[in-house]
Protein backbone atom coordinates (compact mmCIF):
# COMPACT_ATOMS: atom_id res chain seq x y z
CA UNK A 1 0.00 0.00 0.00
CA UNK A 2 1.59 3.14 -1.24
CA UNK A 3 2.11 6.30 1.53
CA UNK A 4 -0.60 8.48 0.37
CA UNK A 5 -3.03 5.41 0.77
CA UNK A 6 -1.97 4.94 4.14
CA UNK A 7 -2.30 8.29 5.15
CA UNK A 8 -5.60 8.66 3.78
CA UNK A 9 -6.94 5.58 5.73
CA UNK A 10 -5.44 7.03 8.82
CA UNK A 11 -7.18 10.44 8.58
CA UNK A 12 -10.46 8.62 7.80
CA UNK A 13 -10.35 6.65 11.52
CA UNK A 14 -9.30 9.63 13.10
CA UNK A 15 -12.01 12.03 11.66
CA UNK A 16 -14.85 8.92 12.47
CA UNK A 17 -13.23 9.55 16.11
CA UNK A 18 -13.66 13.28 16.76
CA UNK A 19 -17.05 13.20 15.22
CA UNK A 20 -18.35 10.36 17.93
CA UNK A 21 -16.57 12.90 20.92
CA UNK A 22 -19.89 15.50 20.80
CA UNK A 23 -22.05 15.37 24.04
CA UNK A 24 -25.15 12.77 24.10
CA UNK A 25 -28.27 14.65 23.22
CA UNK A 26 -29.88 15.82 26.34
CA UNK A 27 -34.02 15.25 25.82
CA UNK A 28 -34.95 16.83 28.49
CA UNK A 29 -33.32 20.56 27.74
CA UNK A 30 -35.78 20.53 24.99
CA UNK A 31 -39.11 18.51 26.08
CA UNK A 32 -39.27 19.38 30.17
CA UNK A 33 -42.09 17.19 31.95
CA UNK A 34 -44.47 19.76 33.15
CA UNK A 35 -46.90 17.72 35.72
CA UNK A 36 -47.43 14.34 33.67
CA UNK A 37 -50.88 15.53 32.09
CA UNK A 38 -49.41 13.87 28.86
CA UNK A 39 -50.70 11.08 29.33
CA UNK A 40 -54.25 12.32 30.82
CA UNK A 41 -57.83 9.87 29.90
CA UNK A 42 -58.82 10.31 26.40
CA UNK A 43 -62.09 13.11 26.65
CA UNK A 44 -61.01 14.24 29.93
CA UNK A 45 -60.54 18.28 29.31
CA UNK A 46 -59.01 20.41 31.56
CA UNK A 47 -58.51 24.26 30.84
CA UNK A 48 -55.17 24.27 33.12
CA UNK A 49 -53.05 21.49 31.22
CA UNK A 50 -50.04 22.66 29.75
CA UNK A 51 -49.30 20.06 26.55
CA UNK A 52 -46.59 20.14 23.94
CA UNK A 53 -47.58 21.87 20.63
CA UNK A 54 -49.12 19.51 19.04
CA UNK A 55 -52.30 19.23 21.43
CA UNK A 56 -52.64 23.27 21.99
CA UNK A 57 -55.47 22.80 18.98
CA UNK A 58 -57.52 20.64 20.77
CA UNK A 59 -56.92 21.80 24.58
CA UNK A 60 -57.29 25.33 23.34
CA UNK A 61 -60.82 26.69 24.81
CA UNK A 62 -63.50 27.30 22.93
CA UNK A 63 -63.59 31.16 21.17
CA UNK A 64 -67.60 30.68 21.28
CA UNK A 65 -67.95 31.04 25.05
CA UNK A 66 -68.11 28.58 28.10
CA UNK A 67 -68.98 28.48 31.85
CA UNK A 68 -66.06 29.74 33.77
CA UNK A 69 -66.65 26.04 36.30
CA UNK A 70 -66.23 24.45 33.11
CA UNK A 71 -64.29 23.20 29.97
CA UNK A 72 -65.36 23.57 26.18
CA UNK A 73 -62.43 22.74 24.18
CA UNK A 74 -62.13 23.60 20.51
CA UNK A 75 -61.59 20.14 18.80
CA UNK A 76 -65.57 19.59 20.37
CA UNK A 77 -67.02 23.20 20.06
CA UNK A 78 -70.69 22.30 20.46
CA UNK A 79 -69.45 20.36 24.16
CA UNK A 80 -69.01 21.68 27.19
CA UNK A 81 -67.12 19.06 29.97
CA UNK A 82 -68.48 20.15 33.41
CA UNK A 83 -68.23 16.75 35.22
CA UNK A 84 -66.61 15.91 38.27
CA UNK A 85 -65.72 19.07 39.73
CA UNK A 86 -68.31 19.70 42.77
CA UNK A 87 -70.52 21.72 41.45
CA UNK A 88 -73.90 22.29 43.42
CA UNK A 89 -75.98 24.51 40.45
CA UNK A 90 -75.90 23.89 37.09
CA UNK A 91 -73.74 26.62 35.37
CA UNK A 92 -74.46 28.82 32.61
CA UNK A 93 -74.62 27.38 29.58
CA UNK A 94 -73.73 29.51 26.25
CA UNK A 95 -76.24 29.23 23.27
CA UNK A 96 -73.95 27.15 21.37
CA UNK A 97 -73.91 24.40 23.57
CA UNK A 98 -75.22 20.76 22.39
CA UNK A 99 -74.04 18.60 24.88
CA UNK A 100 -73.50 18.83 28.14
CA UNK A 101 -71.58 16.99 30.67
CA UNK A 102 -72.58 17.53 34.47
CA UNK A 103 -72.35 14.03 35.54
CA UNK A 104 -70.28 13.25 38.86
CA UNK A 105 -71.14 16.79 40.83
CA UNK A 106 -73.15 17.62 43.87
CA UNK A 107 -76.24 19.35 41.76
CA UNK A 108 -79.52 19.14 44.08
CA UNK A 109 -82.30 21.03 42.16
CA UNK A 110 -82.74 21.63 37.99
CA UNK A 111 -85.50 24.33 36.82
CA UNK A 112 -86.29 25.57 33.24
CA UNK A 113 -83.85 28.52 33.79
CA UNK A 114 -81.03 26.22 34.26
CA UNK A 115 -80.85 25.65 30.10
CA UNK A 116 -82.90 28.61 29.09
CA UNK A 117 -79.69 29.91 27.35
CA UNK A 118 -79.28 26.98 25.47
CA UNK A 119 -82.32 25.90 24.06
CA UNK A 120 -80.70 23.72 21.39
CA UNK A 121 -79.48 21.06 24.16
CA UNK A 122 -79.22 17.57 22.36
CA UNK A 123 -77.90 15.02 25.51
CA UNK A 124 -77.99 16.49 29.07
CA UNK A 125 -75.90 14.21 31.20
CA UNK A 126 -76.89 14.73 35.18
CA UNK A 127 -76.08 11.34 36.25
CA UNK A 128 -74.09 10.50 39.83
CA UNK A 129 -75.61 13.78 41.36
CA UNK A 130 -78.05 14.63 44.26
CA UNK A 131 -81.26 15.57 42.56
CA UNK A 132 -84.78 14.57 44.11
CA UNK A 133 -88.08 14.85 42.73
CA UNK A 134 -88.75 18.31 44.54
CA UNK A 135 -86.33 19.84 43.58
CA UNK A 136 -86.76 19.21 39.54
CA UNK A 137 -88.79 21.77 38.09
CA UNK A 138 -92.03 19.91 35.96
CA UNK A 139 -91.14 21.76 33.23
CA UNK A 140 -87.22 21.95 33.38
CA UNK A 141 -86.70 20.41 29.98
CA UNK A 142 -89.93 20.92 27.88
CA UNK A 143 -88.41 24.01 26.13
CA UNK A 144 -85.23 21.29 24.84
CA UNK A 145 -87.17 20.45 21.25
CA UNK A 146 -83.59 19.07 19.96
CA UNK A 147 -83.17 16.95 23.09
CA UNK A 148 -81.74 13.52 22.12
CA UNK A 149 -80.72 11.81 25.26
CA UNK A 150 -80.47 13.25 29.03
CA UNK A 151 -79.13 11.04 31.55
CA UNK A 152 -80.75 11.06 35.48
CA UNK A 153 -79.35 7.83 36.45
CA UNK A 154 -77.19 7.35 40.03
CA UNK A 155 -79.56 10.47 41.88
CA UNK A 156 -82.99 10.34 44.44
CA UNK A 157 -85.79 10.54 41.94
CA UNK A 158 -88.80 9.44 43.30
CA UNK A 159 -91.34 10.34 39.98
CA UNK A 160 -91.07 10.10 36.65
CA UNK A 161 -89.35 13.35 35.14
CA UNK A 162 -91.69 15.36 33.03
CA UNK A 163 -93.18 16.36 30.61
CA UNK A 164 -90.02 15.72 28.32
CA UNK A 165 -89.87 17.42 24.84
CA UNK A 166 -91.18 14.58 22.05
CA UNK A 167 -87.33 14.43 20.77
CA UNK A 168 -85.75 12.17 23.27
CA UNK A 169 -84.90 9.19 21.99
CA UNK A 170 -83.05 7.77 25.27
CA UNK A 171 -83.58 8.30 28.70
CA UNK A 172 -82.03 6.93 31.51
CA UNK A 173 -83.46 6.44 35.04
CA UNK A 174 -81.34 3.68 36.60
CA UNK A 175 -80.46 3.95 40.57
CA UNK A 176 -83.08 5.89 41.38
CA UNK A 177 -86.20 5.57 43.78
CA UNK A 178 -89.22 5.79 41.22
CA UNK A 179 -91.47 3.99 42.55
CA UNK A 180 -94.35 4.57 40.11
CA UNK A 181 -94.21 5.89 36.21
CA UNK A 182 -97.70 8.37 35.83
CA UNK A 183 -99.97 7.28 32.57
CA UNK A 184 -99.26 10.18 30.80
CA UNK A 185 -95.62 10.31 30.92
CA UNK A 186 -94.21 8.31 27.88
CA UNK A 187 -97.47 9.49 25.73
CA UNK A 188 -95.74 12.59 24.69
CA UNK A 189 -92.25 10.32 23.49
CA UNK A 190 -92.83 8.86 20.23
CA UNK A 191 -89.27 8.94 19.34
CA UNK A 192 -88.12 7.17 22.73
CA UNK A 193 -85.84 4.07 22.00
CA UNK A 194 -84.63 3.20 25.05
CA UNK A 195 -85.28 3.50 28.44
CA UNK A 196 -83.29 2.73 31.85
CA UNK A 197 -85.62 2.20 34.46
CA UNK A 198 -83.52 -0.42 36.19
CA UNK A 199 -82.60 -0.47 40.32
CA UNK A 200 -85.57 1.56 41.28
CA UNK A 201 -88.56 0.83 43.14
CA UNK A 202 -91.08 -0.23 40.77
CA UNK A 203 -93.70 -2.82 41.73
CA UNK A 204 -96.64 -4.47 39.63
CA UNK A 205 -98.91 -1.44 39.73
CA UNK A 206 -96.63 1.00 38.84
CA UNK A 207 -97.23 0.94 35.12
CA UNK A 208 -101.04 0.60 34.47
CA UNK A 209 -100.26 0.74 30.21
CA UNK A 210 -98.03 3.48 30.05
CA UNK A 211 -95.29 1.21 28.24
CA UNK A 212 -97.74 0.04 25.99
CA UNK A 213 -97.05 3.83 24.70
CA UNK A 214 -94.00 3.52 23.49
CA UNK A 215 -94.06 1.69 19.75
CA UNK A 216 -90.94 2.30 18.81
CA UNK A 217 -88.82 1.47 22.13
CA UNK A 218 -86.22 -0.83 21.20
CA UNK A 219 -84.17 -1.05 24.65
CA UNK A 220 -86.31 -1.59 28.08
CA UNK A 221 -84.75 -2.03 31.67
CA UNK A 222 -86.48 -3.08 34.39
CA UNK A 223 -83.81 -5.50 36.35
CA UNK A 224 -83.32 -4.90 40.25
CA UNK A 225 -86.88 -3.56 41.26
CA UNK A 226 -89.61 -4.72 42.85
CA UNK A 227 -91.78 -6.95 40.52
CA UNK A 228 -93.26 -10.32 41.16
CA UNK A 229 -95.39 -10.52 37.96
CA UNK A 230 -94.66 -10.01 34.26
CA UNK A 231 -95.54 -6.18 32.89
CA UNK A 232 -98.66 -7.51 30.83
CA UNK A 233 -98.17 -4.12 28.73
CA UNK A 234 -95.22 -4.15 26.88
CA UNK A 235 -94.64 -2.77 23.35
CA UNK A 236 -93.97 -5.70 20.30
CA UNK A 237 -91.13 -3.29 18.72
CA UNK A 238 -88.28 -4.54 21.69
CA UNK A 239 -85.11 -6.01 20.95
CA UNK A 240 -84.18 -5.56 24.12
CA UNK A 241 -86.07 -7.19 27.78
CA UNK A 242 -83.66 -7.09 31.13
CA UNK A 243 -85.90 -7.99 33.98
CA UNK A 244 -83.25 -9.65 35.66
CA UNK A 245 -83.24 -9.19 40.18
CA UNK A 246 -86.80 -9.42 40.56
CA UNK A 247 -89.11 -11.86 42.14
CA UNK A 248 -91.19 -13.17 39.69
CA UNK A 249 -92.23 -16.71 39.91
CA UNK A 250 -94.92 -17.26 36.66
CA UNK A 251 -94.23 -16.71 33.16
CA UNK A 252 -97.77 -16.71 31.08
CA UNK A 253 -97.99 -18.80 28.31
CA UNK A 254 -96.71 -17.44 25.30
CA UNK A 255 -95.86 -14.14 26.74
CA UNK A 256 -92.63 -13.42 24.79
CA UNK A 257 -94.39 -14.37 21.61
CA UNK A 258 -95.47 -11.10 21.48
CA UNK A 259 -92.11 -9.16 21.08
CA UNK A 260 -91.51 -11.14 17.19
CA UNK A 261 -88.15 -9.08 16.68
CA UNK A 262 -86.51 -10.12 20.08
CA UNK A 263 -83.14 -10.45 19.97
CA UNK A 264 -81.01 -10.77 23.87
CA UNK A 265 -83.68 -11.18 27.09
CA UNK A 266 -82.96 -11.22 30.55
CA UNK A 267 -84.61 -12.76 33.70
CA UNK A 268 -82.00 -14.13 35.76
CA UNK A 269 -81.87 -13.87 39.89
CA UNK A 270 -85.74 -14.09 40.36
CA UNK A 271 -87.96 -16.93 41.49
CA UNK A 272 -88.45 -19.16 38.51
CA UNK A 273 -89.48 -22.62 39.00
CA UNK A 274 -91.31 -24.17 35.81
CA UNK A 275 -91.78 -22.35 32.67
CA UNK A 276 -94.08 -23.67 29.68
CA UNK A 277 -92.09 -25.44 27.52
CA UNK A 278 -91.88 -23.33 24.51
CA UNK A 279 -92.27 -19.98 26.37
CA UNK A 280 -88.73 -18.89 24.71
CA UNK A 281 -89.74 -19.92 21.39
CA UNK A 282 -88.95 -16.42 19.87
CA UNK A 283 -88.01 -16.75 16.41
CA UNK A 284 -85.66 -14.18 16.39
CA UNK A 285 -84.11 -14.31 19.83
CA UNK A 286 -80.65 -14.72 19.90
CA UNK A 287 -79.00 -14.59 23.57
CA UNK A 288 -81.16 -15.52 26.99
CA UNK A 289 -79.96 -15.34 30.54
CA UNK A 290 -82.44 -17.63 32.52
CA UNK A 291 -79.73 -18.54 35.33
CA UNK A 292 -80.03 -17.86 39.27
CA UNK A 293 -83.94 -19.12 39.36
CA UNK A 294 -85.27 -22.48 40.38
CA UNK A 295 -85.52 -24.10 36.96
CA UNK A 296 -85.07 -27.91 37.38
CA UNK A 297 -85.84 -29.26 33.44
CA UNK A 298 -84.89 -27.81 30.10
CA UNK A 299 -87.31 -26.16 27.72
CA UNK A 300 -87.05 -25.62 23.89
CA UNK A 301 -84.31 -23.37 22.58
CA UNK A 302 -85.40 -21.68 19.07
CA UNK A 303 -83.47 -22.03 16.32
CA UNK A 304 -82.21 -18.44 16.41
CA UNK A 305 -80.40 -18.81 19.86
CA UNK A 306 -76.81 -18.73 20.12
CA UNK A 307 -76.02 -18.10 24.05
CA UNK A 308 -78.09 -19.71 26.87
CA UNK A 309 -77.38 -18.92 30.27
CA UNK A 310 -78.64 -21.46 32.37
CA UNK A 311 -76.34 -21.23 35.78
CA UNK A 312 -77.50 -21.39 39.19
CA UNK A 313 -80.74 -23.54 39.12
CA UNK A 314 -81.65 -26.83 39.97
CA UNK A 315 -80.78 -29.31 37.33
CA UNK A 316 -79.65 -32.46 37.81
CA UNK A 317 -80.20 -33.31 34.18
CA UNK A 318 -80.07 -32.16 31.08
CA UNK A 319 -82.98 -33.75 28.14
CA UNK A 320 -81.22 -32.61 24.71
CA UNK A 321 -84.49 -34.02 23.07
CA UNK A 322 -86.54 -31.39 25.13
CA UNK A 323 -84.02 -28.41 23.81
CA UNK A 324 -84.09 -30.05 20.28
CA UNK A 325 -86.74 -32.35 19.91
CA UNK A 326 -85.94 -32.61 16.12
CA UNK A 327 -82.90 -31.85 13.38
CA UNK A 328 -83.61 -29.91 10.66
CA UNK A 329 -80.54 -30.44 8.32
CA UNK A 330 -81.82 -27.41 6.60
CA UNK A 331 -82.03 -24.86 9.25
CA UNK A 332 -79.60 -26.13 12.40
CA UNK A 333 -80.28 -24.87 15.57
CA UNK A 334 -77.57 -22.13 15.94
CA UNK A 335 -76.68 -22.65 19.82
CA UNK A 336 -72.83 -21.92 19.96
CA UNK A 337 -72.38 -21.50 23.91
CA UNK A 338 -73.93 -22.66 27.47
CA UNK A 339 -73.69 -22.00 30.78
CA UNK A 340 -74.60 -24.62 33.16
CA UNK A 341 -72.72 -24.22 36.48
CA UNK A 342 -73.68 -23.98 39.97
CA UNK A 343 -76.64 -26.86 38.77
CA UNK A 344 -77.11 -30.15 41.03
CA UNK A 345 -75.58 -32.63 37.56
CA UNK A 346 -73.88 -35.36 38.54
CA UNK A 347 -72.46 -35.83 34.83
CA UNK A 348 -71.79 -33.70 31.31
CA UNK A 349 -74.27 -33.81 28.64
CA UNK A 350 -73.80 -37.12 26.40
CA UNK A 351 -72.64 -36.67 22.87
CA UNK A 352 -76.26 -36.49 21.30
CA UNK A 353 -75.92 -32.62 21.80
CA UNK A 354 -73.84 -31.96 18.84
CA UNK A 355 -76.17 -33.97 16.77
CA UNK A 356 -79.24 -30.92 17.96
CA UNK A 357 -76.66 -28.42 17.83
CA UNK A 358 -74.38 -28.70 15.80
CA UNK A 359 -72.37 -25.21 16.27
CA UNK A 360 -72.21 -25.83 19.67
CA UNK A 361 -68.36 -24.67 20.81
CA UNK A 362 -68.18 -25.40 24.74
CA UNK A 363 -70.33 -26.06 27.26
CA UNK A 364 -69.46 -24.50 30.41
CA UNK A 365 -70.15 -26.60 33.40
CA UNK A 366 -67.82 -25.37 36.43
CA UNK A 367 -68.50 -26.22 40.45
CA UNK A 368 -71.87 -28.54 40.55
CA UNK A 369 -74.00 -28.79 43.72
CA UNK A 370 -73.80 -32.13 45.52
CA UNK A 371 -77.27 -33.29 47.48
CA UNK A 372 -74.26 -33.46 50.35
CA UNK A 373 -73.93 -30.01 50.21
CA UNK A 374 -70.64 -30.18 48.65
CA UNK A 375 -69.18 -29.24 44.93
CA UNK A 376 -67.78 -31.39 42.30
CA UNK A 377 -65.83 -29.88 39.01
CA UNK A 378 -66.93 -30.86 35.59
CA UNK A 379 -64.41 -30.73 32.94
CA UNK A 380 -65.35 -27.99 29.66
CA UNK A 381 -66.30 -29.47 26.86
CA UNK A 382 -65.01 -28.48 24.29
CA UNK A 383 -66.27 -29.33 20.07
CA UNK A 384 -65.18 -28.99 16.71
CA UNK A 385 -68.27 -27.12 15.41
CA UNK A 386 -69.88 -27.66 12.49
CA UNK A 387 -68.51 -25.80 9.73
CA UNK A 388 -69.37 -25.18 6.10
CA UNK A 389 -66.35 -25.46 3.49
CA UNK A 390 -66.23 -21.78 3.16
CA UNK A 391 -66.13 -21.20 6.41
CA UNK A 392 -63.17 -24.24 7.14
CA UNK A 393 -61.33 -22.40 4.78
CA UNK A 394 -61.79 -19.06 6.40
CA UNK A 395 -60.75 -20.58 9.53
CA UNK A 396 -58.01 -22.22 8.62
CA UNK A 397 -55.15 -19.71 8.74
CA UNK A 398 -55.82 -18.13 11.85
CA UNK A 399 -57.29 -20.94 14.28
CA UNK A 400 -57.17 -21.25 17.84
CA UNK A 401 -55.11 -24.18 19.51
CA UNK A 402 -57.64 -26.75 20.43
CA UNK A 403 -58.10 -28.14 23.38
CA UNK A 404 -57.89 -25.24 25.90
CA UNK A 405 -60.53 -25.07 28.18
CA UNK A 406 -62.26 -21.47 29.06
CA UNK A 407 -61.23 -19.98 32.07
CA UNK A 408 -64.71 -18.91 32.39
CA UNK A 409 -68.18 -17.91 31.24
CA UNK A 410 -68.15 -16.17 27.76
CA UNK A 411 -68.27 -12.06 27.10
CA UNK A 412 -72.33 -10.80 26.32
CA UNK A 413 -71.77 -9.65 22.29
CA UNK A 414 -75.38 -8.25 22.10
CA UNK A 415 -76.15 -6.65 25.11
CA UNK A 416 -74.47 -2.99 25.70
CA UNK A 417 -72.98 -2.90 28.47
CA UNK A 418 -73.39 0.88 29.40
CA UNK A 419 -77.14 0.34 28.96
CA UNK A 420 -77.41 -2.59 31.39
């Protein structure tokens, strides 16, 4: 290697060596950690937080106007975050305004003049407050005629609120103490959809028709209250029945018949013993939670069903031939999971259940009662559902390892959770 080479290499090495000799870069001289709010809940607004540049946009109040107790940020101009703060009145609310969050405060009393700046209101939420029946204006919303939703639930209500404006589609009532809903007070809601009327006091005679009222309520709550009969009023357009933590003990014949577009009902934890056999024979019903009752034999299971929630009863065996008393190889019944723990069964279901259902995944059996008093584990089982070839092939990429067995009951797909 000539001279000139050899210097050249050198000078290369050296130059690679002064340029690594520079201090390390120091982040935080340039992004300083100002209280943590980084990393604050997503839709949790607070006018005080100091972000980095990029978030200024949306943290940066409102130009329109807001409540000085409050928070209206500009990414959301028609909202104004008020929750959570102790507030005892409901502030002033600019014209603007849509929707309102005052959930999680210490408000006692609402009147008209607590919105009568912003008349164009669309959800009013008040939940987790301190609001009683005296203190609620009747008219405090009927000037809202945009008002979508408004949210009461978690207070001391003891009536119905009202008279509503005809625009609210969902209303929630849940853990209050209604006790009674007046016959007149879902007349004027033609738009209502759904309605939270769960954890109150409600008893047998506290509807006299008025649900009958609603024709185009979709979603109806009436778990944790006081009934020990069946609503006979209920509107056909549900998709929706929780009447789960009751005590009713009779279910008339043919009773859910009447709701024909059914899809997920309720009635768990109340005082079920026998049930006509084909009283679940909804066509269209696709997930049913009958456990925590007194039920000691099966009952037919419609076609539609996919999730049956049997746990908690008094079965010592299970008749597939009562569930399925025939196979249609044109339309299978469609029964994927069920629940059948805390029963009295002494064994698991024999093998003729895959022949009724044949897209049957597990069946969850867990801790069984003993007549001893004590508790004996049955093993998961587990199948290979019944598959068409499109859907093998689907399946076959991505597949599960077989043979695990659930840790425990399976999720609720249809039911939303925030409703019920």
């Amino acid at each position: 290697m000539s001279l000139l080479r050899q210097l050249s290499v050198a000078f290369f090495f050296l130059a690679a060596a002064v340029s690594g000799q520079h201090d390390p870069y120091q982040v935080d001289e340039e992004y300083d950690d100002e209280g943590g709010d980084a990393h604050s809940p997503a839709f949790y607004f607070r006018a005080d937080r100091d972000d980095d540049d990029d978030d200024e946009a949306s943290a940066r109040p409102s130009p329109f106007g807001c409540a000085a107790e409050c928070f209206c940020p500009l990414a959301f101009p028609t909202a104004m975050y008020c929750d959570n703060r102790q507030l005892k009145t409901v502030p002033t609310i600019p014209p603007h305004i849509q929707q309102v969050y005052l959930q999680f405060n210490d408000i006692e009393a609402v009147s008209s003049r607590s919105f009568a700046n912003a008349t164009g209101l669309r959800e009013i939420h008040l939940g987790h407050n301190k609001i009683r029946s005296p203190k609620m204006e009747r008219d405090a919303f009927g000037a809202l005629r945009s008002l979508r939703q408004l949210h009461l639930d978690h207070n001391g209500l003891e009536d119905f609120p009202g008279p509503l404006p005809g625009s609210v589609e969902s209303l929630l009532l849940g853990h209050n103490e209604i006790s009674r809903v007046a016959e007149h007070a879902l007349r004027a809601l033609p738009n209502l959809t759904t309605l939270d009327l769960g954890h109150n006091r409600l008893h047998d005679a506290s509807f006299k028709g008025t649900l009958s009222q609603s024709a185009n309520l979709r979603q109806l709550n009436l778990g944790s209250n006081r009934l020990r009969s069946l609503p006979p009023w209920l509107p056909p357009s549900l998709l929706q029945l929780s009447l789960e933590n009751n005590s009713v003990a009779l279910v008339p014949d043919k009773y859910f018949q009447r709701f024909p577009n059914l899809l997920a009902l309720r009635i768990s934890h109340n005082q079920l013993r026998d049930v006509p056999y084909d009283v679940f024979n909804v066509s269209s019903l696709v997930e049913l939670h009958a456990g925590h009752n007194r039920l000691r034999r099966a009952f037919y299971v419609p076609r539609s069903l996919e999730h049956l929630y049997l746990e908690g009863n008094e079965m010592e065996h299970i008749n597939v031939s009562l569930m399925c008393p025939s196979v249609d190889p044109l339309h299978y019944h469609r029964l994927t999971y069920l629940r059948l723990d805390q029963n009295r069964l002494q064994e698991p279901i024999g093998s003729s259940v895959f022949s009724c259902f044949p897209y049957i995944h597990s069946i969850y059996y867990g801790e069984q009662r003993r007549p001893d008093g004590q508790t004996v584990h049955l093993k998961t089982q587990l199948f290979r559902s019944f598959r068409a070839d499109d859907e093998e092939e689907e399946d076959a990429e991505g597949r599960d390892p077989e043979g695990q067995e659930p840790a425990g009951p399976a999720e609720d797909p249809y039911l939303d959770p925030s409703f019920y």
